[in-house]
PDB file of N, CA and C in Angstrom:
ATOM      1  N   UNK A   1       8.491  -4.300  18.091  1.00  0.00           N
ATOM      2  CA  UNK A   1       9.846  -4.131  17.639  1.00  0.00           C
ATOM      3  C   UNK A   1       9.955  -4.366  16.135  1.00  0.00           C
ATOM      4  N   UNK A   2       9.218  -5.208  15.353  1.00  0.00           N
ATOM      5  CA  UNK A   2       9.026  -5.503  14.584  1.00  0.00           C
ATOM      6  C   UNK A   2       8.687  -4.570  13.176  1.00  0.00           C
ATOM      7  N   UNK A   3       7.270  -3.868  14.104  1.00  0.00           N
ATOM      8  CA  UNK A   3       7.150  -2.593  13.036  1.00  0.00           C
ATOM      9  C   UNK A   3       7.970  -1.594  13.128  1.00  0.00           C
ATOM     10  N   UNK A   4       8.707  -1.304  13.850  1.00  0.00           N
ATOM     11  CA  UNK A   4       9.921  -0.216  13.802  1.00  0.00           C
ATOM     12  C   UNK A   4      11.062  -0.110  13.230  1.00  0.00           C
ATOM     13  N   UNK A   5      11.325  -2.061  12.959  1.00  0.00           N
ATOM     14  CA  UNK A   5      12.476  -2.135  11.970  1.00  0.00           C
ATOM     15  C   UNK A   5      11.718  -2.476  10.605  1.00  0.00           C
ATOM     16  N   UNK A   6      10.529  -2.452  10.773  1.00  0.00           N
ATOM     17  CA  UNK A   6       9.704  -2.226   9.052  1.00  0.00           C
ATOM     18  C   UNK A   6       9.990  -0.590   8.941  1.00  0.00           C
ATOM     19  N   UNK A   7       9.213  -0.010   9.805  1.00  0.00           N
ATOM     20  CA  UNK A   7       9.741   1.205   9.255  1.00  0.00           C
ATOM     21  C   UNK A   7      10.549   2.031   9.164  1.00  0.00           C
ATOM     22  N   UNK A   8      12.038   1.254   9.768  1.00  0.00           N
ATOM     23  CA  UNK A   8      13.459   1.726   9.749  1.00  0.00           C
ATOM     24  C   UNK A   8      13.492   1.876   7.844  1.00  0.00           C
ATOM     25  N   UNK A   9      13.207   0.218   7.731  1.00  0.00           N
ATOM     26  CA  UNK A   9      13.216  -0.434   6.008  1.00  0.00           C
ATOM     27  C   UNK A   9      13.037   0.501   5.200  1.00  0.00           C
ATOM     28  N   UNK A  10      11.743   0.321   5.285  1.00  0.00           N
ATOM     29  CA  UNK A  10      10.879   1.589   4.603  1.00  0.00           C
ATOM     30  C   UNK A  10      11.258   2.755   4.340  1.00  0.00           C
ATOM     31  N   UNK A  11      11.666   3.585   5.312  1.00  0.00           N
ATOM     32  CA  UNK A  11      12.653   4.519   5.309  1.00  0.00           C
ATOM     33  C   UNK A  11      13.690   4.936   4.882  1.00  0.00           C
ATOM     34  N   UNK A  12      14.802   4.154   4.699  1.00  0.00           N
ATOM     35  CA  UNK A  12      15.666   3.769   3.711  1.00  0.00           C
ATOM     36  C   UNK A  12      15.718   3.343   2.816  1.00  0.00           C
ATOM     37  N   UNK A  13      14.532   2.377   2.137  1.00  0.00           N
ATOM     38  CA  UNK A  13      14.499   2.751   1.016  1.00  0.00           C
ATOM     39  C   UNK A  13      13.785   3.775  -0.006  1.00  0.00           C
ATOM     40  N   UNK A  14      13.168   4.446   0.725  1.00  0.00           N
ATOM     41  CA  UNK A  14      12.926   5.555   0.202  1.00  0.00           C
ATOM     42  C   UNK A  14      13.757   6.787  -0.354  1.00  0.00           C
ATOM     43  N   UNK A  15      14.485   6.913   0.684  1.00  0.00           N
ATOM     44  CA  UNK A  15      15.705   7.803   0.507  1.00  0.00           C
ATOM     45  C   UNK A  15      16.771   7.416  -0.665  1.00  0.00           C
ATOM     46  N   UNK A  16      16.613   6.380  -1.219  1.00  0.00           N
ATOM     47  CA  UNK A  16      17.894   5.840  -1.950  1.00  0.00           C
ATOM     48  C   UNK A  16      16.522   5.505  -3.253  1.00  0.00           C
ATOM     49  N   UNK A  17      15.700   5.910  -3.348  1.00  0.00           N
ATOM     50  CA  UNK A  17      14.717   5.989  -4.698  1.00  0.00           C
ATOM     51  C   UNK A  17      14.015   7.081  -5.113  1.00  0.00           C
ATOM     52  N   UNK A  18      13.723   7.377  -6.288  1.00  0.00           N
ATOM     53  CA  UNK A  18      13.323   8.556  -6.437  1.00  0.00           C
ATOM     54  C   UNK A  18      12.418   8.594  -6.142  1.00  0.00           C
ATOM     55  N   UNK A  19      11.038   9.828  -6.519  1.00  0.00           N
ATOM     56  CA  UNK A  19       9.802  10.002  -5.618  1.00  0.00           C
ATOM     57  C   UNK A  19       9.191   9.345  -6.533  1.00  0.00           C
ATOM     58  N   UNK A  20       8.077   8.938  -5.363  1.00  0.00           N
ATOM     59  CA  UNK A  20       7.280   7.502  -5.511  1.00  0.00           C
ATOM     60  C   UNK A  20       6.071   8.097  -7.115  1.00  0.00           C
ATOM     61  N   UNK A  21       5.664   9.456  -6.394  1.00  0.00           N
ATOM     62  CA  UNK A  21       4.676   9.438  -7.702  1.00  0.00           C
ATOM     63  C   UNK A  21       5.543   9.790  -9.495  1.00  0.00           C
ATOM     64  N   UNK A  22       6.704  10.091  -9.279  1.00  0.00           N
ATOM     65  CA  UNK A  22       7.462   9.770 -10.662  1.00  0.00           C
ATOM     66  C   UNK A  22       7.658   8.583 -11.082  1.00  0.00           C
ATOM     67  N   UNK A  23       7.569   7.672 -10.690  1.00  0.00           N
ATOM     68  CA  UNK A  23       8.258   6.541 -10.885  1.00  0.00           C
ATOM     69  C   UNK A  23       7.458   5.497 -11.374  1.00  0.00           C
ATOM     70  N   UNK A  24       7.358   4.758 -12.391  1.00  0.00           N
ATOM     71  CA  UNK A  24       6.686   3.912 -12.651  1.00  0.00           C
ATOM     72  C   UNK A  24       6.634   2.202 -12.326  1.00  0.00           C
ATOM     73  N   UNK A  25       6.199   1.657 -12.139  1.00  0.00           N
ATOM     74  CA  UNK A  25       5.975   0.135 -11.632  1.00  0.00           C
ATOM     75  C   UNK A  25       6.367  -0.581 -12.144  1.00  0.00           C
ATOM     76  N   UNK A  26       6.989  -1.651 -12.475  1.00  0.00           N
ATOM     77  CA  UNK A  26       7.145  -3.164 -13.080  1.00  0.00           C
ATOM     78  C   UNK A  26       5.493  -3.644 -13.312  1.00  0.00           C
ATOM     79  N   UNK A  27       5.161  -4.203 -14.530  1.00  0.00           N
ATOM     80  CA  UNK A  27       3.828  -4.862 -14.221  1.00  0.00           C
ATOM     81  C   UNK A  27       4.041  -5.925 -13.964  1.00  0.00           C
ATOM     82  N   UNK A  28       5.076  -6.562 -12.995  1.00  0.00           N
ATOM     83  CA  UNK A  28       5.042  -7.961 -12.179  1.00  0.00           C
ATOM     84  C   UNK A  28       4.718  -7.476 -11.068  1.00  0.00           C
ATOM     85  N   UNK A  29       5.295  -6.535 -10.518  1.00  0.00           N
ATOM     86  CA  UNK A  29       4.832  -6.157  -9.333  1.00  0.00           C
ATOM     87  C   UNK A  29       3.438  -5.207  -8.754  1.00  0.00           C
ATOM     88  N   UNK A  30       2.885  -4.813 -10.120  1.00  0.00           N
ATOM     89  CA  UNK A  30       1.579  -4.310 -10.050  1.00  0.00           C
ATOM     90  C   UNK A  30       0.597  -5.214  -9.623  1.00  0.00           C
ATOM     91  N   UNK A  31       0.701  -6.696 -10.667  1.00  0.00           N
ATOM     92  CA  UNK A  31       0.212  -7.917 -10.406  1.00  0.00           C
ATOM     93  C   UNK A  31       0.425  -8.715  -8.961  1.00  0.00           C
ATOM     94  N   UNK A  32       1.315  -8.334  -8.576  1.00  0.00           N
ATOM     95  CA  UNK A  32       1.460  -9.039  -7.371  1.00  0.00           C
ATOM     96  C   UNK A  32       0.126  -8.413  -6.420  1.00  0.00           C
ATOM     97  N   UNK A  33       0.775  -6.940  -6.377  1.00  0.00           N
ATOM     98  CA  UNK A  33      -0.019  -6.552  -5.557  1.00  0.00           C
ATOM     99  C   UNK A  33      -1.487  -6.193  -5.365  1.00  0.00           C
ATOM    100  N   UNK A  34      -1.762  -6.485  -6.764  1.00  0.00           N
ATOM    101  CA  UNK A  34      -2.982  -6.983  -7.153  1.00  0.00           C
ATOM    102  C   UNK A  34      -3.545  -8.039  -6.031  1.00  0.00           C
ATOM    103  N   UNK A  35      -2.715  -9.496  -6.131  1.00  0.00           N
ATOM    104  CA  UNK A  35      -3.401 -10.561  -5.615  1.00  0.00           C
ATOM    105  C   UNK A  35      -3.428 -10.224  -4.040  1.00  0.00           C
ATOM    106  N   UNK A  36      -2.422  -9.588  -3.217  1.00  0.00           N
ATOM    107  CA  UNK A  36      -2.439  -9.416  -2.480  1.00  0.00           C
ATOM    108  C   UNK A  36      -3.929  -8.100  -1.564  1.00  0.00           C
ATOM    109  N   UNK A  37      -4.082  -7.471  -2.139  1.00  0.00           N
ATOM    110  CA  UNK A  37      -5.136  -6.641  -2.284  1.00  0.00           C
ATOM    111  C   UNK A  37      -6.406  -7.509  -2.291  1.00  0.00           C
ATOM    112  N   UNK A  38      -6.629  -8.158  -3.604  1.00  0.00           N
ATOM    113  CA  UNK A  38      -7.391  -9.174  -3.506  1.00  0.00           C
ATOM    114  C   UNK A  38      -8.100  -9.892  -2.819  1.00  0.00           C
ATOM    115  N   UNK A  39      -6.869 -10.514  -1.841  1.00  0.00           N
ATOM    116  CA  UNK A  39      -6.958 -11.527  -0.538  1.00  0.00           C
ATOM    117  C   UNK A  39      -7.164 -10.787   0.328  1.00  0.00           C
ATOM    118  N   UNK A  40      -6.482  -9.122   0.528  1.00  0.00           N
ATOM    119  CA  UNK A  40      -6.933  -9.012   1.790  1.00  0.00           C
ATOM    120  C   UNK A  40      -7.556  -7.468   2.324  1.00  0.00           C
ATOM    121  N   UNK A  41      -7.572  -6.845   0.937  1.00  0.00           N
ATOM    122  CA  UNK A  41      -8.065  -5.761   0.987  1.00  0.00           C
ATOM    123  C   UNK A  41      -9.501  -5.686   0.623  1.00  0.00           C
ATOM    124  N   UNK A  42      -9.631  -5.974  -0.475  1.00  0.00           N
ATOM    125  CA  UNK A  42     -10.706  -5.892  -1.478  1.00  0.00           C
ATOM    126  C   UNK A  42     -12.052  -5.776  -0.402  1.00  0.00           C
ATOM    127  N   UNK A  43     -12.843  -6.929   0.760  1.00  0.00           N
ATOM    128  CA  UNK A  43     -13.701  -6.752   1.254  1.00  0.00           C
ATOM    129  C   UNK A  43     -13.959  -5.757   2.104  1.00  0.00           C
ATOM    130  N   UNK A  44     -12.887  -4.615   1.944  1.00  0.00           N
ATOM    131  CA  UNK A  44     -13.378  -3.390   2.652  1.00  0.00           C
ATOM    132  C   UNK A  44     -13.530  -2.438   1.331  1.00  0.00           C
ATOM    133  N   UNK A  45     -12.207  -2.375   0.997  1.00  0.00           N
ATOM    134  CA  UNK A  45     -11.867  -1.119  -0.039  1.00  0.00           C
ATOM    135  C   UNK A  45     -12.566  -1.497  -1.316  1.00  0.00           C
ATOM    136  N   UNK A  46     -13.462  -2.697  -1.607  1.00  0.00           N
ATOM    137  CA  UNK A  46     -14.121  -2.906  -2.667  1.00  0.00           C
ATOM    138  C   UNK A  46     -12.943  -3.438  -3.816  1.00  0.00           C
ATOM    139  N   UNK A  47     -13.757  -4.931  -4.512  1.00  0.00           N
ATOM    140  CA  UNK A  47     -12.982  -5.260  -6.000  1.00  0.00           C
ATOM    141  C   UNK A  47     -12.476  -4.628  -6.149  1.00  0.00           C
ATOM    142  N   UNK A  48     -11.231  -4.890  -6.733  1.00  0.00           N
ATOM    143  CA  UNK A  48     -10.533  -3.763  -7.714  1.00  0.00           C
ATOM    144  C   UNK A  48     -10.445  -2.330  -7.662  1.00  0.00           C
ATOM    145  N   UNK A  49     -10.587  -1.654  -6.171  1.00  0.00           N
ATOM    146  CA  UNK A  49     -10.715  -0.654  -5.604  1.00  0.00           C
ATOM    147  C   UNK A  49     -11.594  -0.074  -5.625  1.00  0.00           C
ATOM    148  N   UNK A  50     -13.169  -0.930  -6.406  1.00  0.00           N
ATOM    149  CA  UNK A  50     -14.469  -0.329  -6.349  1.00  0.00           C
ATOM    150  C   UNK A  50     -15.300  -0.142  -5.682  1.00  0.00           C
ATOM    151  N   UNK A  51     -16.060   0.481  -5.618  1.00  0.00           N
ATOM    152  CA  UNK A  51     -17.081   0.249  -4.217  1.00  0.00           C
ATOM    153  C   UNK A  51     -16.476  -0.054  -3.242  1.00  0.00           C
ATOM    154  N   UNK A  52     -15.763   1.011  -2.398  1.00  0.00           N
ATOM    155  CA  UNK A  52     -15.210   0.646  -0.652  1.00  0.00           C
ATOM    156  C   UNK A  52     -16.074   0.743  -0.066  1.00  0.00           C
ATOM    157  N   UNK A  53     -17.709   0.480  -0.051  1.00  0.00           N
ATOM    158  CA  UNK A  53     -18.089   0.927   1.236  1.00  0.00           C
ATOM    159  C   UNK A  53     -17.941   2.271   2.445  1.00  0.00           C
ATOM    160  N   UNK A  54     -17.807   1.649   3.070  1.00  0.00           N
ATOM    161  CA  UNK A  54     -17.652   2.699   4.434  1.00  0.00           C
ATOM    162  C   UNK A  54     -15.983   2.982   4.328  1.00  0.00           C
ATOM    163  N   UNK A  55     -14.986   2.875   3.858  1.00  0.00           N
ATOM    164  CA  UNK A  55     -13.844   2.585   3.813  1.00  0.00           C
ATOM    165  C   UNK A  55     -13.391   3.775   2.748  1.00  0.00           C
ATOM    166  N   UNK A  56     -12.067   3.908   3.175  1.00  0.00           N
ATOM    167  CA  UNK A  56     -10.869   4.955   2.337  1.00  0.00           C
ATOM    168  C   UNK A  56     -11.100   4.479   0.843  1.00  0.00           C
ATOM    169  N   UNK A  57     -11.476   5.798  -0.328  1.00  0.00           N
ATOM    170  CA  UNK A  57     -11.528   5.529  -1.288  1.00  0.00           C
ATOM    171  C   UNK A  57      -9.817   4.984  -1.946  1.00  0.00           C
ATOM    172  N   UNK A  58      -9.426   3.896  -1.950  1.00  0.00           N
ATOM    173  CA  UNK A  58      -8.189   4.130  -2.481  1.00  0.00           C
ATOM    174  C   UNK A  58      -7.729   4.485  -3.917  1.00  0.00           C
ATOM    175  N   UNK A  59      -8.635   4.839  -5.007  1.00  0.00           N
ATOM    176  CA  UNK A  59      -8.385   5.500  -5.850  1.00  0.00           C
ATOM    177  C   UNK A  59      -8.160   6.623  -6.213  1.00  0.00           C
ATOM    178  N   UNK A  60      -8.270   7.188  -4.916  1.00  0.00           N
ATOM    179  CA  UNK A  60      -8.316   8.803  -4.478  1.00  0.00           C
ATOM    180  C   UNK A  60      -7.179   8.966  -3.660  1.00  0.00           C
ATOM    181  N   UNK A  61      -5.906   7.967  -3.275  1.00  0.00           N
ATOM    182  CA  UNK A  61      -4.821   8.000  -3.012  1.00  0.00           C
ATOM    183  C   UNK A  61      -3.599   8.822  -3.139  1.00  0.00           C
ATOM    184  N   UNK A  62      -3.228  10.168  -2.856  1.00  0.00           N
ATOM    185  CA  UNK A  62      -2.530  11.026  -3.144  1.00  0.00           C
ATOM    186  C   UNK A  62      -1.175  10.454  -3.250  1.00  0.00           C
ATOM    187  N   UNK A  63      -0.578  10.039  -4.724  1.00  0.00           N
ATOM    188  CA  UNK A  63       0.419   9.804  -5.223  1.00  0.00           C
ATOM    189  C   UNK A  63       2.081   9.984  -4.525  1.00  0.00           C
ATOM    190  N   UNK A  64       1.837  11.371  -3.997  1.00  0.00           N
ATOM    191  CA  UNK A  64       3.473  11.555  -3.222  1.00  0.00           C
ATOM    192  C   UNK A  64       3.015  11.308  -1.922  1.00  0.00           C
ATOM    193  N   UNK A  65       2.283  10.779  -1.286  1.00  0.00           N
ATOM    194  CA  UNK A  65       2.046  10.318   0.452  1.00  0.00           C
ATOM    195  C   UNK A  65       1.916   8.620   0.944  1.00  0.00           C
ATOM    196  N   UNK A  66       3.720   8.090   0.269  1.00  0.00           N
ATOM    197  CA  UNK A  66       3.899   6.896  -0.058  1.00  0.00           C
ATOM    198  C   UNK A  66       3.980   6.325   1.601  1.00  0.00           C
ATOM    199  N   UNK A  67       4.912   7.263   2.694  1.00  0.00           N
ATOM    200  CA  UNK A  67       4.229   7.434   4.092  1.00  0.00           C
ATOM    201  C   UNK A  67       3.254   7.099   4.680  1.00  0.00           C
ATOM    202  N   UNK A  68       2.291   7.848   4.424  1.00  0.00           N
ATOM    203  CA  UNK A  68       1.195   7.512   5.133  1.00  0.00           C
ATOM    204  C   UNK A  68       0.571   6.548   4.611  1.00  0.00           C
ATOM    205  N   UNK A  69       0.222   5.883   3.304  1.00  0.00           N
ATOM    206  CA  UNK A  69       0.226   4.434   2.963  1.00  0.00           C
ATOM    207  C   UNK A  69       0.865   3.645   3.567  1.00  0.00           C
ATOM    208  N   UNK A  70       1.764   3.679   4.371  1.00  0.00           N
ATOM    209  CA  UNK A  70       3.036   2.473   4.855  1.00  0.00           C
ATOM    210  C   UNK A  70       2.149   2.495   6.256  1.00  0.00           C
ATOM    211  N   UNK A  71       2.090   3.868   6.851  1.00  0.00           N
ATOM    212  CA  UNK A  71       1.840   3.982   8.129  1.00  0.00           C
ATOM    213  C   UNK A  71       0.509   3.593   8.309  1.00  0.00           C
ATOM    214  N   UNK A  72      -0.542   4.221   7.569  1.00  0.00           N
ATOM    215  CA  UNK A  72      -1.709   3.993   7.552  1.00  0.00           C
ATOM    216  C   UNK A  72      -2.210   1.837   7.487  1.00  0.00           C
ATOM    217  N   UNK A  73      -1.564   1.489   6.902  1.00  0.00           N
ATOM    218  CA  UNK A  73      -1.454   0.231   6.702  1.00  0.00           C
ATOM    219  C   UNK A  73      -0.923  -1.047   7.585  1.00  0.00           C
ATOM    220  N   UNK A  74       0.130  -0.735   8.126  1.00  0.00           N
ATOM    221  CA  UNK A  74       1.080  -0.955   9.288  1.00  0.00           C
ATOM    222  C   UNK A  74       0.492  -0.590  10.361  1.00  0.00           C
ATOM    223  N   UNK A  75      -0.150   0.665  10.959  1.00  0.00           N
ATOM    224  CA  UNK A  75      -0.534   0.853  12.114  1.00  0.00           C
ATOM    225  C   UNK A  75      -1.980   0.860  12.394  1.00  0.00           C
ATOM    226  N   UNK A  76      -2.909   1.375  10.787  1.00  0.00           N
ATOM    227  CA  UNK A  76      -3.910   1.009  11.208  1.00  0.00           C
ATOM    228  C   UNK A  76      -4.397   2.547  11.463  1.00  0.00           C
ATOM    229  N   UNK A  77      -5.800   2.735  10.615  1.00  0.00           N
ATOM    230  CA  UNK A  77      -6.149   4.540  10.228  1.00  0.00           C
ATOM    231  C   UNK A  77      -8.131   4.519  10.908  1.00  0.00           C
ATOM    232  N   UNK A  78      -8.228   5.380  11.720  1.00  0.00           N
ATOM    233  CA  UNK A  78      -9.785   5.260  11.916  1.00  0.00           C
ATOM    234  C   UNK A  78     -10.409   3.792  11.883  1.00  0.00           C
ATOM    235  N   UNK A  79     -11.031   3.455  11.006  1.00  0.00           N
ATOM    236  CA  UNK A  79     -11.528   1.727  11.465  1.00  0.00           C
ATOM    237  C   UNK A  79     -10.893   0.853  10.457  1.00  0.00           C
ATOM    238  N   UNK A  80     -10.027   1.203  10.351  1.00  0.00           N
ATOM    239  CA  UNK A  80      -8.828   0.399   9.856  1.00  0.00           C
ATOM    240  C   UNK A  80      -8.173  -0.097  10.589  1.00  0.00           C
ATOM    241  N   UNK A  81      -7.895  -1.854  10.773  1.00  0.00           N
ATOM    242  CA  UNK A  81      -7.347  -2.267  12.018  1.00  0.00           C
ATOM    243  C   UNK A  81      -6.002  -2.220  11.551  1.00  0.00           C
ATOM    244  N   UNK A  82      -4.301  -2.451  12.542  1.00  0.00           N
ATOM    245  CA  UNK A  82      -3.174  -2.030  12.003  1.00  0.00           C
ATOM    246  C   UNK A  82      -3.223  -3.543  11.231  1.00  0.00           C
ATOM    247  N   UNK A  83      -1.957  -3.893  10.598  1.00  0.00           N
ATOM    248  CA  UNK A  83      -1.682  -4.807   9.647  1.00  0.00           C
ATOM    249  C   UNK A  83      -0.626  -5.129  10.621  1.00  0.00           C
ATOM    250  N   UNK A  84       0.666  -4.098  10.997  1.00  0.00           N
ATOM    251  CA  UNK A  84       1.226  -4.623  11.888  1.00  0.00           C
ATOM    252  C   UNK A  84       2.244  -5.075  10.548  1.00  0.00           C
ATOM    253  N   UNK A  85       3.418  -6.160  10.837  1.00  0.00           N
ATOM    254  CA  UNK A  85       3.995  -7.108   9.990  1.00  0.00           C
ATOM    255  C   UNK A  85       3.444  -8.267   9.701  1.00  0.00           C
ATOM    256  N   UNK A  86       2.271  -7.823   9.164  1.00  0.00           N
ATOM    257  CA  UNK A  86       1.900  -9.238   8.645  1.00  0.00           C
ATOM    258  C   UNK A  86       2.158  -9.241   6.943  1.00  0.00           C
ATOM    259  N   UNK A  87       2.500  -7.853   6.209  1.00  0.00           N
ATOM    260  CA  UNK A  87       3.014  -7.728   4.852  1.00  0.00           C
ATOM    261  C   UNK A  87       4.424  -7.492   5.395  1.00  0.00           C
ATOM    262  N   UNK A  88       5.300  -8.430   4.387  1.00  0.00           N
ATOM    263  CA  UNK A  88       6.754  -7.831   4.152  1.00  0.00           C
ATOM    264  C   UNK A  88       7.033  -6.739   3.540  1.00  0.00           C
ATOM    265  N   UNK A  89       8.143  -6.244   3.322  1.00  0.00           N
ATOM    266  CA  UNK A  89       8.414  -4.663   2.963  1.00  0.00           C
ATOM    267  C   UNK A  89       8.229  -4.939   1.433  1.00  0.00           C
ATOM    268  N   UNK A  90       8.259  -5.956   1.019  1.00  0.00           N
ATOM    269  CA  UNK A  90       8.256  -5.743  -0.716  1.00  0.00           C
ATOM    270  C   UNK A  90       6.854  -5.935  -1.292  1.00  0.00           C
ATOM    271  N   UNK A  91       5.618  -6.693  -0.044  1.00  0.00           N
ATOM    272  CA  UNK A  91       4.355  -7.038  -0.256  1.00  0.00           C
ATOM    273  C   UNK A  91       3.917  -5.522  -0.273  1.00  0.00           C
ATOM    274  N   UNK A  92       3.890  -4.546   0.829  1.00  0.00           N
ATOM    275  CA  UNK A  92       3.371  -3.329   1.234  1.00  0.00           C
ATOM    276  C   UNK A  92       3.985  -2.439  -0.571  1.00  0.00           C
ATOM    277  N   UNK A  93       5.220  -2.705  -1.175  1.00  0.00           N
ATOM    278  CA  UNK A  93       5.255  -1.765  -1.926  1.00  0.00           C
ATOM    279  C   UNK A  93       4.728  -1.992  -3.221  1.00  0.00           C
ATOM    280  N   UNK A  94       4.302  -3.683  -2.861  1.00  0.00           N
ATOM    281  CA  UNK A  94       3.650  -3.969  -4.328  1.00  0.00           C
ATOM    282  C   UNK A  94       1.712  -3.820  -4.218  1.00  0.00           C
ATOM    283  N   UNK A  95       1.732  -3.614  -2.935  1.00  0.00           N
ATOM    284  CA  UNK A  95       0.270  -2.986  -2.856  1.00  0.00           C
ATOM    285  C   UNK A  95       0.450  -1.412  -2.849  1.00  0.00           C
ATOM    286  N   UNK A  96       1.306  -0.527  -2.843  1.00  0.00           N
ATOM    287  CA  UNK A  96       1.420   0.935  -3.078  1.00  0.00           C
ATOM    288  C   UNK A  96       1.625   0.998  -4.407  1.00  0.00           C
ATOM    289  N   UNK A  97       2.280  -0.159  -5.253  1.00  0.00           N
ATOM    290  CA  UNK A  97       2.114   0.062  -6.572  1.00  0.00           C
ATOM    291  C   UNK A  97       0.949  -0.418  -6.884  1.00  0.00           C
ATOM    292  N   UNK A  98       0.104  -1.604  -7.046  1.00  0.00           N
ATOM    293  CA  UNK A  98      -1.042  -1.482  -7.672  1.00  0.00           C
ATOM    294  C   UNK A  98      -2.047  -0.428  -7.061  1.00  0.00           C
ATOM    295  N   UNK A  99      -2.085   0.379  -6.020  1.00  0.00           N
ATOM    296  CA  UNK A  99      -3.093   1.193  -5.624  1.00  0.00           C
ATOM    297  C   UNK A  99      -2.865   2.348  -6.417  1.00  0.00           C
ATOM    298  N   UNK A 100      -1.479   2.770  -6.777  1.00  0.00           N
ATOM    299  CA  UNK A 100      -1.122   3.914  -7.403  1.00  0.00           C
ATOM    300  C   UNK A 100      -0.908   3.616  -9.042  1.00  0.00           C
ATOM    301  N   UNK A 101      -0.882   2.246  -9.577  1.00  0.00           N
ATOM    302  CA  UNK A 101      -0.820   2.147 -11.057  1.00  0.00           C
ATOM    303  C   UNK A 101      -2.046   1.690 -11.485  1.00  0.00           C
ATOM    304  N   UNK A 102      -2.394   0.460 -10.439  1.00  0.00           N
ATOM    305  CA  UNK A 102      -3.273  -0.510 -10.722  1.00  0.00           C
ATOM    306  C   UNK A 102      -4.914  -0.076 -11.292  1.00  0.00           C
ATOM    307  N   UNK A 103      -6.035  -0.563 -10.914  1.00  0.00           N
ATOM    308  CA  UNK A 103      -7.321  -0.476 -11.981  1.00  0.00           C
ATOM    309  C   UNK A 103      -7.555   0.959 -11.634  1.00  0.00           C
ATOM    310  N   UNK A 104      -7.045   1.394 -12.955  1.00  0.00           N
ATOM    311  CA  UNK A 104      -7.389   2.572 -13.103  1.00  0.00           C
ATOM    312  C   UNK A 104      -7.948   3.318 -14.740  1.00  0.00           C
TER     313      UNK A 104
END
């Protein structure tokens, strides 16, 4: 029930912002999602999005498919386990911003 009213969230605020790949980041919130990545991404998708291994290049992240980042993340993509709500809606967009601003 949980992820459905995440992605009610999600949903709405999308609609009430412009498109994701126009739009540029706060670098507080790039940083955030930095640390968050960090802690809990990084040992698949590689440091700083380097070296993923066996894993989704996320530097190769198609900019307007802010969606399937939410979904992919939340539910969980090929051997990607879901995340589920364990990020809040503002954690998930500050890891869509550093994946889409961040070391690049």
């Amino acid at each position: 029930m949980k992820q459905v009213a995440l992605v009610i969230a999600v949903a709405f605020s999308l609609m009430t912002l412009p498109a994701r790949c126009e739009e540029s980041f706060p670098k507080e919130q790039i940083a955030a999602g930095a640390e968050l990545y960090a802690d809990n991404c990084s040992p698949c998708h590689g440091a700083r999005m380097l070296d993923p291994s066996a894993a989704f290049n996320l530097r190769k992240f198609p900019p307007d498919q802010h969606d399937r980042f939410v979904n992919s993340v939340t539910r969980g993509k090929n051997q990607m386990p879901p995340w589920g709500d364990f990020f809040k809606p503002e954690q998930l967009e500050a890891l869509w911003a550093y994946v889409m601003a961040g070391e690049r």
